[in-house]
Protein backbone atom coordinates (compact mmCIF):
# COMPACT_ATOMS: atom_id res chain seq x y z
CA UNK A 1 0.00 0.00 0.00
CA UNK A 2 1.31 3.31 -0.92
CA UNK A 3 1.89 5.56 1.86
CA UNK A 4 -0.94 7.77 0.44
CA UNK A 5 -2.95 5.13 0.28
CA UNK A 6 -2.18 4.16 3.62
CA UNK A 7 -3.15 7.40 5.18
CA UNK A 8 -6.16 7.62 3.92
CA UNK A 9 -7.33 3.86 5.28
CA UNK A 10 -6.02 5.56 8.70
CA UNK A 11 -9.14 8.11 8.16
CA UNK A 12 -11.83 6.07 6.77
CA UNK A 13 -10.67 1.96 8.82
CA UNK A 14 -7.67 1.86 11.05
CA UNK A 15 -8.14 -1.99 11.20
CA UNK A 16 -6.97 -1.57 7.46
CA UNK A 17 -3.64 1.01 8.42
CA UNK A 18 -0.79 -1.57 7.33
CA UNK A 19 0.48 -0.57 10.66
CA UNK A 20 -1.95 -1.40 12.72
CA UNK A 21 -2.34 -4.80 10.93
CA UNK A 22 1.67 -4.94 11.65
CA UNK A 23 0.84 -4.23 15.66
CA UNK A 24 -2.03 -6.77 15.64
CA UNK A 25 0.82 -9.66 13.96
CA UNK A 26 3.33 -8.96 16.16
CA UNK A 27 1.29 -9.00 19.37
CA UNK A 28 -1.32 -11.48 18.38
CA UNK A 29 -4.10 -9.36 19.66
CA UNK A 30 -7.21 -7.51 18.20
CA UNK A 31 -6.93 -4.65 19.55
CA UNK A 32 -7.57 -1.65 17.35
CA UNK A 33 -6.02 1.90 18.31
CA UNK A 34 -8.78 4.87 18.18
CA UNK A 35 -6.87 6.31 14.87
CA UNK A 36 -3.27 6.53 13.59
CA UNK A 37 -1.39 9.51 12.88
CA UNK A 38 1.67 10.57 10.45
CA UNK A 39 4.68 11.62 12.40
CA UNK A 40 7.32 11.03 9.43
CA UNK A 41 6.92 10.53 5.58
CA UNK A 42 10.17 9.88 4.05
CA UNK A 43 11.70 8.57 0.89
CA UNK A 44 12.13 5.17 2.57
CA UNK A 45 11.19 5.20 6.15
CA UNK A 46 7.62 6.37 7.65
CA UNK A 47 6.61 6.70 11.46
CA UNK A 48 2.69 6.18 12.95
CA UNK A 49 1.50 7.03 15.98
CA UNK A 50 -1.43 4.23 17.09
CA UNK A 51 -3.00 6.38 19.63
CA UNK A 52 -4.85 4.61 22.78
CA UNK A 53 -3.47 1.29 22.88
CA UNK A 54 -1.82 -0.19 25.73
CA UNK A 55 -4.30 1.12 28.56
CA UNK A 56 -5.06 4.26 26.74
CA UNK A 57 -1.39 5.22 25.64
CA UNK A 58 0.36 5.17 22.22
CA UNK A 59 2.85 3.47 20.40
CA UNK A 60 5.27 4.14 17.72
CA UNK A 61 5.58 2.14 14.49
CA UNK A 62 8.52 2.87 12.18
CA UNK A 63 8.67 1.11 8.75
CA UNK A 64 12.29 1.04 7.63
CA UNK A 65 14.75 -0.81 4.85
CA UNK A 66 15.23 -4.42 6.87
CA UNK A 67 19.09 -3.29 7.17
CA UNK A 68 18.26 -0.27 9.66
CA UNK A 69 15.63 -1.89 11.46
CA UNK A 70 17.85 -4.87 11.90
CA UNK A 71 20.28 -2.06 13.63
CA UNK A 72 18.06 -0.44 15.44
CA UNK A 73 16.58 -3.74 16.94
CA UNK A 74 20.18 -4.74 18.01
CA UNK A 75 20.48 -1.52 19.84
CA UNK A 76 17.60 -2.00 22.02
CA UNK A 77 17.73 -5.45 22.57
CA UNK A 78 20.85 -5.96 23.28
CA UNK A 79 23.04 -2.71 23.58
CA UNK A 80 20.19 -0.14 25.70
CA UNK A 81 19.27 -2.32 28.48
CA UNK A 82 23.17 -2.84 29.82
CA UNK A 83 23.82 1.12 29.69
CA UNK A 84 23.03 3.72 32.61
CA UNK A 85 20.67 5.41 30.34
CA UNK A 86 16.93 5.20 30.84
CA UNK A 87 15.71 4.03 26.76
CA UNK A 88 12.16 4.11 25.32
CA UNK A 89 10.34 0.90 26.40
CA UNK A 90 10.71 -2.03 23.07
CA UNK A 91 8.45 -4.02 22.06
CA UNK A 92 9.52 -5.92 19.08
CA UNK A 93 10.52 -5.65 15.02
CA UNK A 94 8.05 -7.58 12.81
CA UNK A 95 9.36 -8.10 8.83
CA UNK A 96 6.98 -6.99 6.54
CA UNK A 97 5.36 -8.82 3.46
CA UNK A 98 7.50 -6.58 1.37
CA UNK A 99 11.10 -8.11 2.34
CA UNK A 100 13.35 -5.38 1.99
CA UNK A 101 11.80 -3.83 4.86
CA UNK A 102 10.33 -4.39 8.87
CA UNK A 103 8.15 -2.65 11.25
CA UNK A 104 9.44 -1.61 14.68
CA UNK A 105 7.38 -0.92 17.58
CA UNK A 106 8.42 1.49 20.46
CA UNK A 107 6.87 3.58 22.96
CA UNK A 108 5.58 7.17 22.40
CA UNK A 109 8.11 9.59 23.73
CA UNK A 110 6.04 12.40 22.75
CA UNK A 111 7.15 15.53 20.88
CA UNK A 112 8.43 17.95 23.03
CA UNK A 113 11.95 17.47 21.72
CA UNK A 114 14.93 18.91 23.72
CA UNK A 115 15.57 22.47 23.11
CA UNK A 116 19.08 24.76 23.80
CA UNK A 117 18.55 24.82 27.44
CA UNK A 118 19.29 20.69 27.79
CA UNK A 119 22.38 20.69 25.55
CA UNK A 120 24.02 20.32 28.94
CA UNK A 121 22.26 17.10 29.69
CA UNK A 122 23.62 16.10 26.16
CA UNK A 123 26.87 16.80 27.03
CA UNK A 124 26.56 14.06 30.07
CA UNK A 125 23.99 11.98 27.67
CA UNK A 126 27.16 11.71 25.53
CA UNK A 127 29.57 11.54 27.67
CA UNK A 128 27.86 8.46 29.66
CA UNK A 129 26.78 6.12 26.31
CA UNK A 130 30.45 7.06 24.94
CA UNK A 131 31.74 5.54 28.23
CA UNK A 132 29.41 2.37 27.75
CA UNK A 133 28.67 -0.19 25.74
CA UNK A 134 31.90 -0.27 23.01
CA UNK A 135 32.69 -3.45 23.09
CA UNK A 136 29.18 -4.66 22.59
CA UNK A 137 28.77 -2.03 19.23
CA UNK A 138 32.23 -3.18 18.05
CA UNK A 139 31.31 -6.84 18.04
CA UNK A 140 27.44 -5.94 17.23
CA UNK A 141 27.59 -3.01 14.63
CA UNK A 142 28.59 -1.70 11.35
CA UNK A 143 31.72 0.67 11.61
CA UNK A 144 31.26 4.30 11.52
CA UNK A 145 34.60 5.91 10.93
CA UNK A 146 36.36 8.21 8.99
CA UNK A 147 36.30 6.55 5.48
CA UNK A 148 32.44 6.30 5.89
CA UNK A 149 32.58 10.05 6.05
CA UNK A 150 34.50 10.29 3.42
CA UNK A 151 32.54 8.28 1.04
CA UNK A 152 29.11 10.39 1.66
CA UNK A 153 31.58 13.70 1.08
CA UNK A 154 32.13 11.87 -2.36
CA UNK A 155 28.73 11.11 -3.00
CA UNK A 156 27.16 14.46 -1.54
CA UNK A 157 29.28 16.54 -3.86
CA UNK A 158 28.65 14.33 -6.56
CA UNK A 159 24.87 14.59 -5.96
CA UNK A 160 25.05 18.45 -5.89
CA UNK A 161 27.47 18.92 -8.92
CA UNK A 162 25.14 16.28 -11.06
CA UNK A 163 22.17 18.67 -9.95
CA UNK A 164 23.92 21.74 -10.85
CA UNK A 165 24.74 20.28 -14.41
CA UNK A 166 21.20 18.53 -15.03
CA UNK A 167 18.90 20.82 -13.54
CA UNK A 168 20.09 24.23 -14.58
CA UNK A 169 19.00 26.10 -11.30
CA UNK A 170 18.50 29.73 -11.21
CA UNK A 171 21.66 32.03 -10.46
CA UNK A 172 21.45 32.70 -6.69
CA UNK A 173 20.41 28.36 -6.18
CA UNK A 174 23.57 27.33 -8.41
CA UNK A 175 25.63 30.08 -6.45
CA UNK A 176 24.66 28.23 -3.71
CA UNK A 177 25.50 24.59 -5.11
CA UNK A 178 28.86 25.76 -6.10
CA UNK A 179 30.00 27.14 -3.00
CA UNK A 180 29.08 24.53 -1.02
CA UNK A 181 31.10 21.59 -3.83
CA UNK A 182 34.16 24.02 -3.22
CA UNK A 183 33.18 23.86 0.76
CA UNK A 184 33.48 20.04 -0.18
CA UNK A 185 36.73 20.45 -2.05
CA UNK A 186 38.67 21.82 0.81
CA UNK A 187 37.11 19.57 3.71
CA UNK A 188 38.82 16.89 1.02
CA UNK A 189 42.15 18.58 1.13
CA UNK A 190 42.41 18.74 5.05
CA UNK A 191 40.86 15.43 5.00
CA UNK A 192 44.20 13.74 6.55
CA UNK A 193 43.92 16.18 9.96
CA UNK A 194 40.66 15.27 10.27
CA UNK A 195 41.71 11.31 10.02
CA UNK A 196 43.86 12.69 13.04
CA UNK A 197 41.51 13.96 15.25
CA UNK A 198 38.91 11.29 14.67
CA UNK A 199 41.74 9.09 15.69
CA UNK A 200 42.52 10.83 19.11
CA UNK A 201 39.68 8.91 21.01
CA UNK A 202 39.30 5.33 20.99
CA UNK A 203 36.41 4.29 19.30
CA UNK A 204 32.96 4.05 20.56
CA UNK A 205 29.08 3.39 20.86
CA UNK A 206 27.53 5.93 18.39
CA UNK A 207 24.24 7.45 17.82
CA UNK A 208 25.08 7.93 14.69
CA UNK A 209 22.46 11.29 14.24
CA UNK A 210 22.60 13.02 17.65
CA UNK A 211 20.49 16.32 17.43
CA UNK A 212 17.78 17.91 19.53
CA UNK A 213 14.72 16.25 17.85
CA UNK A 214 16.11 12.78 18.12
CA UNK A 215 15.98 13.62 22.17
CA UNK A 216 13.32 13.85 24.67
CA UNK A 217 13.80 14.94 28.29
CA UNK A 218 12.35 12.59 30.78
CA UNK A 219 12.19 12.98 34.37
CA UNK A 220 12.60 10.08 36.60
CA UNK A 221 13.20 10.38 40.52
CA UNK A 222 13.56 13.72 40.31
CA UNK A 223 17.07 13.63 38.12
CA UNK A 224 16.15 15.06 34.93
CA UNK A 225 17.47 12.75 31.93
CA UNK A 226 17.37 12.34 27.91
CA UNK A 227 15.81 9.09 25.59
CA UNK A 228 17.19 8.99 22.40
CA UNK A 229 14.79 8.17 19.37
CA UNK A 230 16.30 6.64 15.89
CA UNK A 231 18.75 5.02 16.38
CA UNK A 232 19.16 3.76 12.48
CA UNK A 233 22.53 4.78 12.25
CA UNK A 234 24.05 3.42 15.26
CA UNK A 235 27.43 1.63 15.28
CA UNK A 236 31.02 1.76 16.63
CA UNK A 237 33.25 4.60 16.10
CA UNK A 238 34.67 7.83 16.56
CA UNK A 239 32.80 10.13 19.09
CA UNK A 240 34.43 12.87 17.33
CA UNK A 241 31.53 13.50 15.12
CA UNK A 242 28.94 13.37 17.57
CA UNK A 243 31.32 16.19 19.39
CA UNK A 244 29.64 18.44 17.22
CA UNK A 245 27.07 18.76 20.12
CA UNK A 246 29.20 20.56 22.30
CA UNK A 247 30.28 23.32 19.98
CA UNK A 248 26.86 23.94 17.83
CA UNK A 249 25.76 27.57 17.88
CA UNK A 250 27.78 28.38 21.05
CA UNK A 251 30.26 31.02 22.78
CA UNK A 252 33.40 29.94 23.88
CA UNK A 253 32.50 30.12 27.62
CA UNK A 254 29.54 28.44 26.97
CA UNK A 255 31.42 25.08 24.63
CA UNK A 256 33.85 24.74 27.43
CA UNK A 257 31.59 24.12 29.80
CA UNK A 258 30.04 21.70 27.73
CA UNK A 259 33.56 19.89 26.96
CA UNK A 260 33.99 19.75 30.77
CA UNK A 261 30.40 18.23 31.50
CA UNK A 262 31.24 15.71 28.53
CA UNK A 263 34.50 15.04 29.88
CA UNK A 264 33.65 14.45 33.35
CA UNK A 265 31.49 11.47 32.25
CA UNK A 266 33.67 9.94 29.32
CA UNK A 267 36.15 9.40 31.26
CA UNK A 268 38.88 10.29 28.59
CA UNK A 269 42.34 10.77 30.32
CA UNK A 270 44.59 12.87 28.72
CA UNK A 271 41.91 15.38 26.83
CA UNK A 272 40.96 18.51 28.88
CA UNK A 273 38.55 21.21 27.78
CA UNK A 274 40.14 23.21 25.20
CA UNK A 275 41.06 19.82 23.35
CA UNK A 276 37.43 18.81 23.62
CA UNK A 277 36.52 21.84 22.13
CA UNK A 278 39.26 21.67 18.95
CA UNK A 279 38.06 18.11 18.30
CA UNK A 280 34.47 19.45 18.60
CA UNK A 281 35.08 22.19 15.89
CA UNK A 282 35.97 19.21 13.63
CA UNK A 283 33.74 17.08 14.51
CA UNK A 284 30.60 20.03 13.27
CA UNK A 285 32.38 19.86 10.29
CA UNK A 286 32.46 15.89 9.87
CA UNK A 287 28.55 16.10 10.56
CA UNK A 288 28.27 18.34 8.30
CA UNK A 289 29.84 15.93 5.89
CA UNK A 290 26.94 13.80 6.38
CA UNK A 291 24.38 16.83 6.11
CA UNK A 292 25.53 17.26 2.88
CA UNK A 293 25.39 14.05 1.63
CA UNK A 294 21.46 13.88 3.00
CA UNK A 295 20.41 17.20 1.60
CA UNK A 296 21.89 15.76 -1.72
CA UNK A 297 19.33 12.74 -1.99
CA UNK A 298 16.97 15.21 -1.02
CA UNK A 299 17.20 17.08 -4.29
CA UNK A 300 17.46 13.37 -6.23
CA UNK A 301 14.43 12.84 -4.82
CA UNK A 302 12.51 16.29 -6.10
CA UNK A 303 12.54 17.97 -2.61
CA UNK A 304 14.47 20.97 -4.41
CA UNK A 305 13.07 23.93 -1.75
CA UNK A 306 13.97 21.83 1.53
CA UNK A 307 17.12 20.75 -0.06
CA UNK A 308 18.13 24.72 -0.44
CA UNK A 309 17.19 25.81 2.81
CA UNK A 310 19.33 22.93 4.06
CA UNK A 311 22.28 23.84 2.27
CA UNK A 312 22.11 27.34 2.57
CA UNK A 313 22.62 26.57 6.37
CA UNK A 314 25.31 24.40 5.83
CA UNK A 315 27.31 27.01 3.78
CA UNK A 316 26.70 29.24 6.27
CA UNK A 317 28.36 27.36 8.98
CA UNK A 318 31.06 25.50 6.85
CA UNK A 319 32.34 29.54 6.25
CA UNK A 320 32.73 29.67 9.76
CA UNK A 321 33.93 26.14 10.77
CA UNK A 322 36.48 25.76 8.32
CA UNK A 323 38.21 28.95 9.61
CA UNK A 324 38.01 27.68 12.59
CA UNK A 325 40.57 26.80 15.57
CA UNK A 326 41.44 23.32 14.12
């Protein structure tokens, strides 16, 4: 059923939603929720809410490509429950008829995402998971390292340079998409100090896409804490990258305090503020990398305005980063 499709079934029958039918497989019950909603609608991933289930409550299905889901089930069934970090309640991965994909089931964190004011709980969020769990990702996940980086900086200025030849944008859009492939073109050349840095921490259990609206702040005994949502692109690597939380948008005073929040609960030896924050800087600019890349298949895929806005605040901060204390 086509996700269009699918949405309108939600109106008219939930008992006909493909998630709901999903739900009712993998928990062998006929329970029907009072109607579904459309959180996410993406090229190959979409997210339901199945409101008043489970005593009145909702729950989250995600329909993904089978190698994500397959990732993402790993990560709470065997990563989440051994780390000090309280996780969104699991309650299973179904495949679906269509085999390239499966359904995973979750509890409903809610929306209020976190906003500026926690980005010191994600500091000690980091700090804590980064401490955990890597020998389970190294022996459980895919590797996220450097080269990976390096192949979506390939493929994102491919995607952008292919767009700017095909498409023929207007003068101020292909300014844009020019700037950003020579943004590109000297990340590549200063591609081997960034191997460096990525290399000065060991490596470890990554998100993989750490930003506010993957995060929810949830209170529990009084100690205010974070869940983490989507974890698709989990694996074991460099926490460099994910470094890029401690610098984003912030004064200096304000980063190092971060870096020493983060450092207080990684654990590193060796690494004090200031080299937290350096590493940080390069780590935006690794992220970035990835940014890119994403905002690239965006345009493949016909999203031309979101794709524009993206990169127009990722040329933005590149000018910035990539004069930056590295």
């Amino acid at each position: 059923m086509a996700s269009g499709d699918a949405d309108v079934a939600a109106e008219r029958c939930p008992a006909r939603h493909p998630a709901v039918l999903a739900w009712r497989r993998l928990t062998g019950t006929a329970a029907l929720p009072a109607r579904v909603s459309v959180l996410k609608r993406g090229h190959k991933s979409h997210v339901y809410r199945l409101h008043g289930l489970l005593h009145g409550g909702a729950v989250i299905a995600k329909r993904c490509p089978i190698e994500t889901a397959r990732i993402e089930r790993t990560v709470h069934e065997r990563i989440l429950p051994g780390l000090p970090v309280p996780a969104l309640r699991w309650y299973g991965f179904l495949p679906d008829d269509d085999a390239a994909f499966a359904w995973l089931f979750t509890e409903d964190a809610g929306d209020d995402a976190a906003r500026r004011s926690h980005d010191p709980l994600i500091a000690r969020w980091l700090g804590t998971v980064h401490a955990r769990g890597a020998e389970l990702a190294r022996r459980l996940l895919p590797e996220r390292g450097a080269t990976q980086y390096l192949a979506q900086l390939h493929a994102g200025r491919a995607r952008l340079a292919a767009h700017l030849a095909r498409a023929a944008p207007r003068a101020d859009a292909g300014a844009l998409l020019a700037r950003v492939v020579a943004h590109c073109d000297e990340i590549e050349a200063r591609w081997a100090e960034i191997e460096v840095a990525c290399a000065a921490l060991p490596p470890v259990l990554v998100h993989g896409d750490i930003k506010r609206k993957n995060l929810r702040p949830w209170h529990r005994r009084g100690r205010e804490e974070l869940l983490a949502l989507d974890w698709e692109l989990a694996g074991w690597g460099s926490p460099v990258p994910e470094l890029e939380r401690l610098s984003a948008d912030r004064t200096g005073g304000e980063a190092a305090a971060l870096a020493r929040i983060y450092l207080e609960h990684a654990g590193w030896t060796g690494v004090g503020p200031r080299e937290a924050e350096r590493l940080a800087w390069i780590g935006a600019v690794v992220r970035l990398v990835a940014c890119i890349d994403w905002a690239g298949m965006e345009l493949e895929g016909g999203s031309e305005g979101k794709a524009m806005r993206q990169l127009r605040h990722y040329d933005e901060r590149l000018a910035v980063l990539l004069r930056g204390p590295w």
